[in-house]
Protein backbone atom coordinates (compact mmCIF):
# COMPACT_ATOMS: atom_id res chain seq x y z
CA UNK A 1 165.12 148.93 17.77
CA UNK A 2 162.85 151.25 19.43
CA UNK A 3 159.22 151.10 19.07
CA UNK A 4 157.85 153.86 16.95
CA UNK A 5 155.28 156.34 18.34
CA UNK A 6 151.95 154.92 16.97
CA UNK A 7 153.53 151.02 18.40
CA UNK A 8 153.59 153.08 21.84
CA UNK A 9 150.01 154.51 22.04
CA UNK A 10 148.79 151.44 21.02
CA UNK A 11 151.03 149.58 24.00
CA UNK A 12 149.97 152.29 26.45
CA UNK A 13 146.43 151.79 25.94
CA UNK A 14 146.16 147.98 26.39
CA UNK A 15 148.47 148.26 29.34
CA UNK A 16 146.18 151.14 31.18
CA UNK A 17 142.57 150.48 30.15
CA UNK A 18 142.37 146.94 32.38
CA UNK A 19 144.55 149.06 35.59
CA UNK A 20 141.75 152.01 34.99
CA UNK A 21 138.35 150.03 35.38
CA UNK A 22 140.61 147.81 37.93
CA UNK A 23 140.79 150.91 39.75
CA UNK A 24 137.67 152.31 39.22
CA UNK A 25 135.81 148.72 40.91
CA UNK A 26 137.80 149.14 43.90
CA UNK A 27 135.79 152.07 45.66
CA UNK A 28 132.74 149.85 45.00
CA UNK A 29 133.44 147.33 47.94
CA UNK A 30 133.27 150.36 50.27
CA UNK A 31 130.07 151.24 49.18
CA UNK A 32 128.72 147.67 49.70
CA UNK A 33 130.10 147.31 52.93
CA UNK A 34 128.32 151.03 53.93
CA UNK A 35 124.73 149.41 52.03
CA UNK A 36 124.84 146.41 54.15
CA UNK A 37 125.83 147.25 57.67
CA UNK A 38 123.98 150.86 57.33
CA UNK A 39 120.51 148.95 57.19
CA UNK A 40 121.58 146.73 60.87
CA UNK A 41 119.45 147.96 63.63
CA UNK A 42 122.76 150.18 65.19
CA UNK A 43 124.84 152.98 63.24
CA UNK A 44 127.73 151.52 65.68
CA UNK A 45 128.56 148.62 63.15
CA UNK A 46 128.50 150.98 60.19
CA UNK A 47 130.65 153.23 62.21
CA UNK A 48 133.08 150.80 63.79
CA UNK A 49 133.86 149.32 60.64
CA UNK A 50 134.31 153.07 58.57
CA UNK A 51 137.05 153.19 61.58
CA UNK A 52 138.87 150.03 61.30
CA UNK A 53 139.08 150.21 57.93
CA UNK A 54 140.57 152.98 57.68
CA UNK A 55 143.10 152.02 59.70
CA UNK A 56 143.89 148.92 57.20
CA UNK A 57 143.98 151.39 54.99
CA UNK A 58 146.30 153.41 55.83
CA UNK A 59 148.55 150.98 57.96
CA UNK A 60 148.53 148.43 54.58
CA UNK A 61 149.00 151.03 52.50
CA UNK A 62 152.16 152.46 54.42
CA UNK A 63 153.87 149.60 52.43
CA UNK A 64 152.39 150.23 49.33
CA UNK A 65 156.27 150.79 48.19
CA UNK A 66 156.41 146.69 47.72
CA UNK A 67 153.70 147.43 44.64
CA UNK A 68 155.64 149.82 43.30
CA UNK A 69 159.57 148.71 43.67
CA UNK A 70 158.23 145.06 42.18
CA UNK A 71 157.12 146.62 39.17
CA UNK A 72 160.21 148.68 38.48
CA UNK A 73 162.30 145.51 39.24
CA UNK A 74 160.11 142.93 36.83
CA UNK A 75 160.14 145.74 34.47
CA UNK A 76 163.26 145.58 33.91
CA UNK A 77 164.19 141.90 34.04
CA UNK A 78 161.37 141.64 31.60
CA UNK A 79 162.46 143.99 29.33
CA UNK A 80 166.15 143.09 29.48
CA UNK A 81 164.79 139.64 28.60
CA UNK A 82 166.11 137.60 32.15
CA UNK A 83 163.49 135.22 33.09
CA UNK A 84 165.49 133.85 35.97
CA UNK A 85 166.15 137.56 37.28
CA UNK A 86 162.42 138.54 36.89
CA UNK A 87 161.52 135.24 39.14
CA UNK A 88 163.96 136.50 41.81
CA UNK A 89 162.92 139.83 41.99
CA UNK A 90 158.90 138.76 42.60
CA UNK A 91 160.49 135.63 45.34
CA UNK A 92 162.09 138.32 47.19
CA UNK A 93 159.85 140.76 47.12
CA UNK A 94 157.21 138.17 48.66
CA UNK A 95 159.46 137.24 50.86
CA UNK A 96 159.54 140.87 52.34
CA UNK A 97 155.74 141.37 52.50
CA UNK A 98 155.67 137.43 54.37
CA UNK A 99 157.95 139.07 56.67
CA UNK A 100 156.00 142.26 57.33
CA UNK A 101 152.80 140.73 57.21
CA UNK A 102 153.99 137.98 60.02
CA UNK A 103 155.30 140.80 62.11
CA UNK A 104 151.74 142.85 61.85
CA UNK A 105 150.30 139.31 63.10
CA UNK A 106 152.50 138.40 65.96
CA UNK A 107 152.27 141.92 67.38
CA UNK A 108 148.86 142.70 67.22
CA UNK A 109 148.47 143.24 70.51
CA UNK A 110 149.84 146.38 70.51
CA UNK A 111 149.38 147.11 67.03
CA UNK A 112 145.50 147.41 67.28
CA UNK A 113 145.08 149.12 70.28
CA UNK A 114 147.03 152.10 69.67
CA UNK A 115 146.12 152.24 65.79
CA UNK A 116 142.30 152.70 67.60
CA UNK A 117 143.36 155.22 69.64
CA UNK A 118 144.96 157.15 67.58
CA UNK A 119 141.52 156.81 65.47
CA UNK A 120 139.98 158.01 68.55
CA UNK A 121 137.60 155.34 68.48
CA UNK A 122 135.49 154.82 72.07
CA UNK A 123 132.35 153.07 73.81
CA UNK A 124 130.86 150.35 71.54
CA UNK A 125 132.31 151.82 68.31
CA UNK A 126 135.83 150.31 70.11
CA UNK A 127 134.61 147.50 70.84
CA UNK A 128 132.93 146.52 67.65
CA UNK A 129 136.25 147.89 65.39
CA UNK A 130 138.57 145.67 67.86
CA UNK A 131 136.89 142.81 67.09
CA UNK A 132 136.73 143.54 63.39
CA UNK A 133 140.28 144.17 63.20
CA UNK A 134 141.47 141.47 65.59
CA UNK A 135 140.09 139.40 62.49
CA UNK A 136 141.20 141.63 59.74
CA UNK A 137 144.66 141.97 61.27
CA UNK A 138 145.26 138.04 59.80
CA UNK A 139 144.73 139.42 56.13
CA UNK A 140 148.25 141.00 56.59
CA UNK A 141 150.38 138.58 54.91
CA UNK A 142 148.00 137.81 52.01
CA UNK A 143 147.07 141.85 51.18
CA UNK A 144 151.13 142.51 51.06
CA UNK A 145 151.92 139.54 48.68
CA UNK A 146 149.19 141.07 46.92
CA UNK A 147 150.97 144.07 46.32
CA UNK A 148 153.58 142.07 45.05
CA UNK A 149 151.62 139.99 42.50
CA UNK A 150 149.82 143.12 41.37
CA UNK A 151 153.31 144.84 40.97
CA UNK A 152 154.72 142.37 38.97
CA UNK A 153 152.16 141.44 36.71
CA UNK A 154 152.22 144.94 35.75
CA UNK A 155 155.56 144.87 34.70
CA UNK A 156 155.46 142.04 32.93
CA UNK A 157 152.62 143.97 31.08
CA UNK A 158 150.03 141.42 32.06
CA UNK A 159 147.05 143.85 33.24
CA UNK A 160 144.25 142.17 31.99
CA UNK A 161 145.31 139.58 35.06
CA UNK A 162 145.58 142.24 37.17
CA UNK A 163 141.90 143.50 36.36
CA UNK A 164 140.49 140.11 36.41
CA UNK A 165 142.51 139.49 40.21
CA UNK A 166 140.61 142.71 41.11
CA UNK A 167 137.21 142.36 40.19
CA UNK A 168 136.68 138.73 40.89
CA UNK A 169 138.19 139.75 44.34
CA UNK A 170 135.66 142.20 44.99
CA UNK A 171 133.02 139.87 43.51
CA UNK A 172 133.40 137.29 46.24
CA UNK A 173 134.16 139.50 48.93
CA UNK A 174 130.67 141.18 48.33
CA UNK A 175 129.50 138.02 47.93
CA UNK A 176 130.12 137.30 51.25
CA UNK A 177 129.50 140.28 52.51
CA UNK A 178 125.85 139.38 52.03
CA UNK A 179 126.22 136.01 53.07
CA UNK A 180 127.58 136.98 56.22
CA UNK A 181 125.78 139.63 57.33
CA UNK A 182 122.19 139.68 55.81
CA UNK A 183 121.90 135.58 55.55
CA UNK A 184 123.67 134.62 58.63
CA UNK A 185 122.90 137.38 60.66
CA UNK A 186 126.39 138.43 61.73
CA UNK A 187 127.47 142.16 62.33
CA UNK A 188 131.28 143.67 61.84
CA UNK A 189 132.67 140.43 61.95
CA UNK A 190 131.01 139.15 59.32
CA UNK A 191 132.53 142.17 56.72
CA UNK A 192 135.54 141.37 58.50
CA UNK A 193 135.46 137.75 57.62
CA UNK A 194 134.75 138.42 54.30
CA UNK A 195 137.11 140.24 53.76
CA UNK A 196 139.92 138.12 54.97
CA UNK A 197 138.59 135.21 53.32
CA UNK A 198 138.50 137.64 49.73
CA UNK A 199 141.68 138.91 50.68
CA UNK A 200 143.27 134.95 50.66
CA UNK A 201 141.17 133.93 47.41
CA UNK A 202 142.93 136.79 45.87
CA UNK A 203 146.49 135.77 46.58
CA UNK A 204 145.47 132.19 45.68
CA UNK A 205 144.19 133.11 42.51
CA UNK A 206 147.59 135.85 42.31
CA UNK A 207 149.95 133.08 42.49
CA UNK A 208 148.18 131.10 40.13
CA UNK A 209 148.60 134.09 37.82
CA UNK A 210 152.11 134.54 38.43
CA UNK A 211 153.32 130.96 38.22
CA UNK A 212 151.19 129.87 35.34
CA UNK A 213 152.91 127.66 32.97
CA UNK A 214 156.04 128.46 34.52
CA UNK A 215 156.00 126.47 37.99
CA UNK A 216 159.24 124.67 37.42
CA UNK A 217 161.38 127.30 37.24
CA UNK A 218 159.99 128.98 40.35
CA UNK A 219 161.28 125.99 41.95
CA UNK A 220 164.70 126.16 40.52
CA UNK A 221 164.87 129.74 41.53
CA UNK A 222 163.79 128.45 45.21
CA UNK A 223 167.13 126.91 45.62
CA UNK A 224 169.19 129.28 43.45
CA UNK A 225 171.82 130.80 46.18
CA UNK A 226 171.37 134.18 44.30
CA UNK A 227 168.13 134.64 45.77
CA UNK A 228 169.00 134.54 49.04
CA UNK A 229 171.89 137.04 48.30
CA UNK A 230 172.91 139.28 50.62
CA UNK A 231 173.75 142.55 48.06
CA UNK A 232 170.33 141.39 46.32
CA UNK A 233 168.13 142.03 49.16
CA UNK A 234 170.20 144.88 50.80
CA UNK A 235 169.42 146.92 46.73
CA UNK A 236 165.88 146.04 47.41
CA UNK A 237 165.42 146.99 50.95
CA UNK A 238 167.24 150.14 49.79
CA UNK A 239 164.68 150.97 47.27
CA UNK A 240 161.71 149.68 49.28
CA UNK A 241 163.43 151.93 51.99
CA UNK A 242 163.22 155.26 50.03
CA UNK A 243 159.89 154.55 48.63
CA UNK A 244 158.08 154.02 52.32
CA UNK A 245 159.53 157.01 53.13
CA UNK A 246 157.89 158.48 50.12
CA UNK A 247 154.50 156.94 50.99
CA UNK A 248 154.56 157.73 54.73
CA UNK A 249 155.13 161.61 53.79
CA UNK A 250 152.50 161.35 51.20
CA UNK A 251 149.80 159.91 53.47
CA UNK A 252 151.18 161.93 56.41
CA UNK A 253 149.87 165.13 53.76
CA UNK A 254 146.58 163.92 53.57
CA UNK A 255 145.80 162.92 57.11
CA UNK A 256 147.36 166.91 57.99
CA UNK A 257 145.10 167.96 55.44
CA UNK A 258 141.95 165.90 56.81
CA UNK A 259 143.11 167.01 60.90
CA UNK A 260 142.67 170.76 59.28
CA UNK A 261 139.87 170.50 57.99
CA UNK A 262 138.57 168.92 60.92
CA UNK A 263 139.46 171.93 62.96
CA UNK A 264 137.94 174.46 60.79
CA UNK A 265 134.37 173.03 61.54
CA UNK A 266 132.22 169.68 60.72
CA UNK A 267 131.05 171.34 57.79
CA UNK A 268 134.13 171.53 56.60
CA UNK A 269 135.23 168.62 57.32
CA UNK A 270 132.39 166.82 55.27
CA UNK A 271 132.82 169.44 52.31
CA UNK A 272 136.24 168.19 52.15
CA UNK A 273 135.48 164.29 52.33
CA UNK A 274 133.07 165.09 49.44
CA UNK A 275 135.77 166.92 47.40
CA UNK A 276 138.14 164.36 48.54
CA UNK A 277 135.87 160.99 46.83
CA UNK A 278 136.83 162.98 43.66
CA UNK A 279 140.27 163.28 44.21
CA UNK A 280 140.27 159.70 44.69
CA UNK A 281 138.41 159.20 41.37
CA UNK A 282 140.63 161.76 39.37
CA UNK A 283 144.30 159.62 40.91
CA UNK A 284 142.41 156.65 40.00
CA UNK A 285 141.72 157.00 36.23
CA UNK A 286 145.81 159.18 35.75
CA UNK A 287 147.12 155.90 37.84
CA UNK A 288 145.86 153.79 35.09
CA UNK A 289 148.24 155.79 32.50
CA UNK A 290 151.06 156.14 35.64
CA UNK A 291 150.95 152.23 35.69
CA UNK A 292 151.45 151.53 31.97
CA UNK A 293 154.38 153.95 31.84
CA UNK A 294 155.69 152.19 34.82
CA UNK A 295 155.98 148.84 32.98
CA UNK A 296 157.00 150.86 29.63
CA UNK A 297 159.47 152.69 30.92
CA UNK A 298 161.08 149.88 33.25
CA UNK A 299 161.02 147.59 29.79
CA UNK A 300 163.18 150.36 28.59
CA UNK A 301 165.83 150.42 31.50
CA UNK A 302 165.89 146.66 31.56
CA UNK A 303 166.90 147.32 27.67
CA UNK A 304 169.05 150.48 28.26
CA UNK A 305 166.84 152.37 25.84
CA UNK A 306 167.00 155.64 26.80
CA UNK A 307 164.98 156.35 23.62
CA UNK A 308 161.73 154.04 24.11
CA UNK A 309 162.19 155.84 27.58
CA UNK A 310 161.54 159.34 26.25
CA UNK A 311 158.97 158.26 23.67
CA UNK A 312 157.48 156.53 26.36
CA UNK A 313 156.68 159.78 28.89
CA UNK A 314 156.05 161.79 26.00
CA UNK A 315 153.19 159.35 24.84
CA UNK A 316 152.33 159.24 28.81
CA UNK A 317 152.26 162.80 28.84
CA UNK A 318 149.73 163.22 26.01
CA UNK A 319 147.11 161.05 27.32
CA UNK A 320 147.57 162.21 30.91
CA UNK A 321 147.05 165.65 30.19
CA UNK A 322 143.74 164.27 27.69
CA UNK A 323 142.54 162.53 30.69
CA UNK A 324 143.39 165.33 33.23
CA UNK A 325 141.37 167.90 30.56
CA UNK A 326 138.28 165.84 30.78
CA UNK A 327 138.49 164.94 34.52
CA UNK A 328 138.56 169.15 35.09
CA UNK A 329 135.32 169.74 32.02
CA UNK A 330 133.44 166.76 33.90
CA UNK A 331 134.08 168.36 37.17
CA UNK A 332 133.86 171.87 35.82
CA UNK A 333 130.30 171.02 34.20
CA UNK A 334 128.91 168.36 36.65
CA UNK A 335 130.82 169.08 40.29
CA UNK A 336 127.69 170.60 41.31
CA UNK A 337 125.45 167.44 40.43
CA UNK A 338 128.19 165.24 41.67
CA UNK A 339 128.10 166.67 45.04
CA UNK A 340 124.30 166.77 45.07
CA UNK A 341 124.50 163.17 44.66
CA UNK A 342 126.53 162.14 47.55
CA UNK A 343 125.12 164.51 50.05
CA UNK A 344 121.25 165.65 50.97
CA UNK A 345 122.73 167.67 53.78
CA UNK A 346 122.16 171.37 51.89
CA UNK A 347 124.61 173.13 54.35
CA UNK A 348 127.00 170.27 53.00
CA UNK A 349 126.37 170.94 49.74
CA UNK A 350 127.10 174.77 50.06
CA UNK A 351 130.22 174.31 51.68
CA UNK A 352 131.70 171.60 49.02
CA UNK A 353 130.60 173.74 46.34
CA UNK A 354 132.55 177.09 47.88
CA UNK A 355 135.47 174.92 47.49
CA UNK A 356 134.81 172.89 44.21
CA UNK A 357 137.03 175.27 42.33
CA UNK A 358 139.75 173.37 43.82
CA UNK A 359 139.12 170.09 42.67
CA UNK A 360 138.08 171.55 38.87
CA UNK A 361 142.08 172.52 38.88
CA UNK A 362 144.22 169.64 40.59
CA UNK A 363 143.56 167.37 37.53
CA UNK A 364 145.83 169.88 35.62
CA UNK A 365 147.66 170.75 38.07
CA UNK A 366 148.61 167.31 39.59
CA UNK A 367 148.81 165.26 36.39
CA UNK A 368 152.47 165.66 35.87
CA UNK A 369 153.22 164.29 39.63
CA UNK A 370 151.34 161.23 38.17
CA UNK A 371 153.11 160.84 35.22
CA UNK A 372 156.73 161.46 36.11
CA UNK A 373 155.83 159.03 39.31
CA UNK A 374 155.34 156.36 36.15
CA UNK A 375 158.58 157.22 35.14
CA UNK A 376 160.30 156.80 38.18
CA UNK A 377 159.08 153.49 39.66
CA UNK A 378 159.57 152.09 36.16
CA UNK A 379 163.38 153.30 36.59
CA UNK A 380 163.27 151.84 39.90
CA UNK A 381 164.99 155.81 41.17
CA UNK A 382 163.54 155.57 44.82
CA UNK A 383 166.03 158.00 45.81
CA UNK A 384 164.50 160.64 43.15
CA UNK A 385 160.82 159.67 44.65
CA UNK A 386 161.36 160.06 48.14
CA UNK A 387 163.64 163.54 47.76
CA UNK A 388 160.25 164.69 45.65
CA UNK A 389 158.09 164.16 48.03
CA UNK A 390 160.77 165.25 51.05
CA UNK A 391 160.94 168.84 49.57
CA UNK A 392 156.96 168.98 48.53
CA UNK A 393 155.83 167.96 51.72
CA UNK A 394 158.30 170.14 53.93
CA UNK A 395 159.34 172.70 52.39
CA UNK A 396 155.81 173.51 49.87
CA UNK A 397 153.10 171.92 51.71
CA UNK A 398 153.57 172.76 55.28
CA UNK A 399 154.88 176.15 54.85
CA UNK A 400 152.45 177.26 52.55
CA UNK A 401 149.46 175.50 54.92
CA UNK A 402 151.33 178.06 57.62
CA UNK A 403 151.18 181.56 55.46
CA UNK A 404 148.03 181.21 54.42
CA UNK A 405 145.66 179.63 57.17
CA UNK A 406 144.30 182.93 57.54
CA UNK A 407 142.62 181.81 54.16
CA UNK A 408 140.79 179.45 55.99
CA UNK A 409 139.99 176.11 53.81
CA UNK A 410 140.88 177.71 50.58
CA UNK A 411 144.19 178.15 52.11
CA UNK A 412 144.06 174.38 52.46
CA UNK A 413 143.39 173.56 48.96
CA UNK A 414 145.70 175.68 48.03
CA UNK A 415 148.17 174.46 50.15
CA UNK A 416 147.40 171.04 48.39
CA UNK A 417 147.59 172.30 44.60
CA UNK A 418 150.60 173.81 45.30
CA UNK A 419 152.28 170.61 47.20
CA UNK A 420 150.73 168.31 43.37
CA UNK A 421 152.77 171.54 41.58
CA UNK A 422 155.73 170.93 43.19
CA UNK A 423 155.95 167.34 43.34
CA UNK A 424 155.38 167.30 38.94
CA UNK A 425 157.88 170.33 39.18
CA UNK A 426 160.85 168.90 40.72
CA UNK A 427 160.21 165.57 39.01
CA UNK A 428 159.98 167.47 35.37
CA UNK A 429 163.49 169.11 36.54
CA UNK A 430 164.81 165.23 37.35
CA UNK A 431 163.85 163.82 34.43
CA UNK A 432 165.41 166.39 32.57
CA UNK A 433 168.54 165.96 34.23
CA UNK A 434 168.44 162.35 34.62
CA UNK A 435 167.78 162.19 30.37
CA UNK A 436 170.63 164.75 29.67
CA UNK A 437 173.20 162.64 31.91
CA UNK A 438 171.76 158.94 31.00
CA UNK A 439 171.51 158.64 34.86
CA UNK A 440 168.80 155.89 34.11
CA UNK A 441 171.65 153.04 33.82
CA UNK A 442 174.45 154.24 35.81
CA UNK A 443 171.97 154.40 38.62
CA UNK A 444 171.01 150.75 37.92
């Protein structure tokens, strides 16, 4: 039997509230990282680092699919009730991320250089970055088994590990941030070998998570031929497949929409990394609520409850659009304060404000995007993800970004709002379809 309504807000709150503060400690490293090397007697360090890791961010993060496909895929196993299945799905899921994480390692040497110049890093700044990433680069395999662990704890509806994986993480990577750098007097290589060694704690501590209690039957399921099965890994490479296309397009939008900015003036540029911290902070706190209806939802496909599905993004829905009403009265009442706190630059602060009209709408704007992404990972519909985000990007986004760059930034923003629009749009229209036609299970 389904679970009844009140069951369900009660479920979606313990499932989010651990993936929301999990979220929210994550920007904190950054800030550590700028506090220590920003007092060294160079800006190069601070700089060369900013750099690098952004390029580990977005070159991890380009296979941020393997987070989201093994959530769908425990989520289902879980809720359908197949222990053995749910053990396979996280094996081979690892085993993909070993594979891509190996691969990052063992061709480095090109890897690094170009992902630098493409970040037009020069002079000392690429010097410094190479040598934080040639250490960094050795994190690969641990951060993308990460993304595994993380994925399917979450469908297994086990977030407080999750939260506890995260902050203790971040705990000893600051640790040693410190330890590094202000005790033993390194520079970038010190946040770069605290990081790594965080990074490896983390998956340690991950796979203690995921086989507690259970260790035997992970070893059964080592020599089970149906892992290794051929039309097992060719359905996950197929969803892993349409969700990295999803991801590429969707940070190929936001590095567009940081090159534009870039080439509307400096001023602009910094306005928009201002505005752009927020964004992170508003897709951090409706992720929490994405997450939980990822596990929910998957639950119900594993159980071939279209019902529990529906209740599910309906409960979703109502605390999404709560959350996203608060985000835009916080920002609405406080954007001006915020952006007085990150910046003493007054032209700065001018220029973010012009445009902090923007950011006061794309919590209501965006939150359905969230939401119905919840939906769909739990479903495990990668096809349905990656034609979202195909038709946003392409044929919303860019276009739009064209008609109206005589707008100048605001044309950007817009540009933006409309591309969050579309994407909750066409997913709305999906769902709708995919509920009238029971397309949940014969897609499965």
């Amino acid at each position: 039997m389904s679970n009844p309504p009140a069951t369900l807000h009660l479920r979606l709150w313990a499932l989010a509230w651990p993936l929301i503060l999990s979220n929210i400690t994550t920007p904190l490293l950054g800030l550590v990282d700028a506090a220590v090397l920003g007092h060294l007697d160079s800006p190069v360090y601070l700089g060369a680092v900013a750099l690098a890791g952004n390029l580990f961010t977005f070159l991890f993060w380009a296979f941020g699919f393997l987070r989201m496909g093994a959530t769908g895929l425990a989520a289902q196993s879980w809720g359908a009730g197949d222990q053995e299945r749910l053990i396979r799905e996280f094996l081979r899921a690892a085993a993909i991320a070993l594979g891509i994480g190996l691969f990052m390692i063992l061709n480095r040497a090109w890897i690094l250089p170009l992902g630098l110049e493409w970040m037009q890093a020069t002079g000392d700044i690429w010097t410094q970055a190479h040598n934080y990433a040639e250490i960094r680069i050795f994190s690969a395999p641990a951060v993308l088994i990460q993304y595994c662990v993380v994925g399917w704890l979450i469908g297994c509806q086990r977030t407080r590990s999750a939260l506890i994986l995260a902050v203790s993480a971040n705990i000893v990577n600051i640790a040693l941030d410190l330890l590094f750098v202000v005790g033993f007097g390194m520079r970038a290589d010190g946040v770069a070998w605290a990081s790594l060694i965080a990074e490896y704690y983390s998956l340690v501590l991950g796979l203690y998570f995921v086989v507690r209690g259970d260790a035997g039957n992970f070893l059964v399921q080592l020599r089970n031929p149906e892992l290794w099965a051929r039309s097992a890994f060719a359905k996950l490479l197929k969803l892993n497949g349409d969700l990295f296309i999803r991801t590429i397009l969707l940070l190929f939008t936001f590095a567009f929409f940081t090159a534009q900015g870039a080439q509307l003036g400096t001023n602009v540029l910094a306005a928009n990394a201002v505005l752009l911290t927020f964004l992170m902070i508003i897709s951090n706190a409706l992720d929490g609520f994405a997450n939980g209806v990822e596990a929910l939802c998957g639950e119900a496909v594993g159980k071939r409850d279209q019902a529990m599905l529906r209740r599910t993004a309906r409960v979703g829905g109502v605390w999404s659009l709560v959350t996203a009403l608060l985000l835009t009265l916080a920002f609405w009442l406080g954007g001006d304060w915020l952006i007085n706190r990150l910046t003493d630059l007054e032209v700065i602060r001018t220029e973010a404000s012009r445009y902090l009209i923007w950011l006061i709408l794309c919590p209501l704007i965006g939150v359905w995007s969230y939401l119905f992404d919840g939906v769909f990972v739990g479903a495990t519909q990668g096809k349905a993800m990656r034609d979202t985000i195909i038709v946003a990007t392409l044929l919303v986004f860019l276009p739009s970004w064209w008609l109206t760059q005589g707008w100048g930034n605001h044309g950007l923003w817009f540009s933006l709002c409309l591309f969050l629009a579309a994407r909750g749009a066409y997913q709305g229209w999906l769902y709708k379809t995919f509920c009238q036609h029971e397309k949940w299970f014969i897609t499965n």
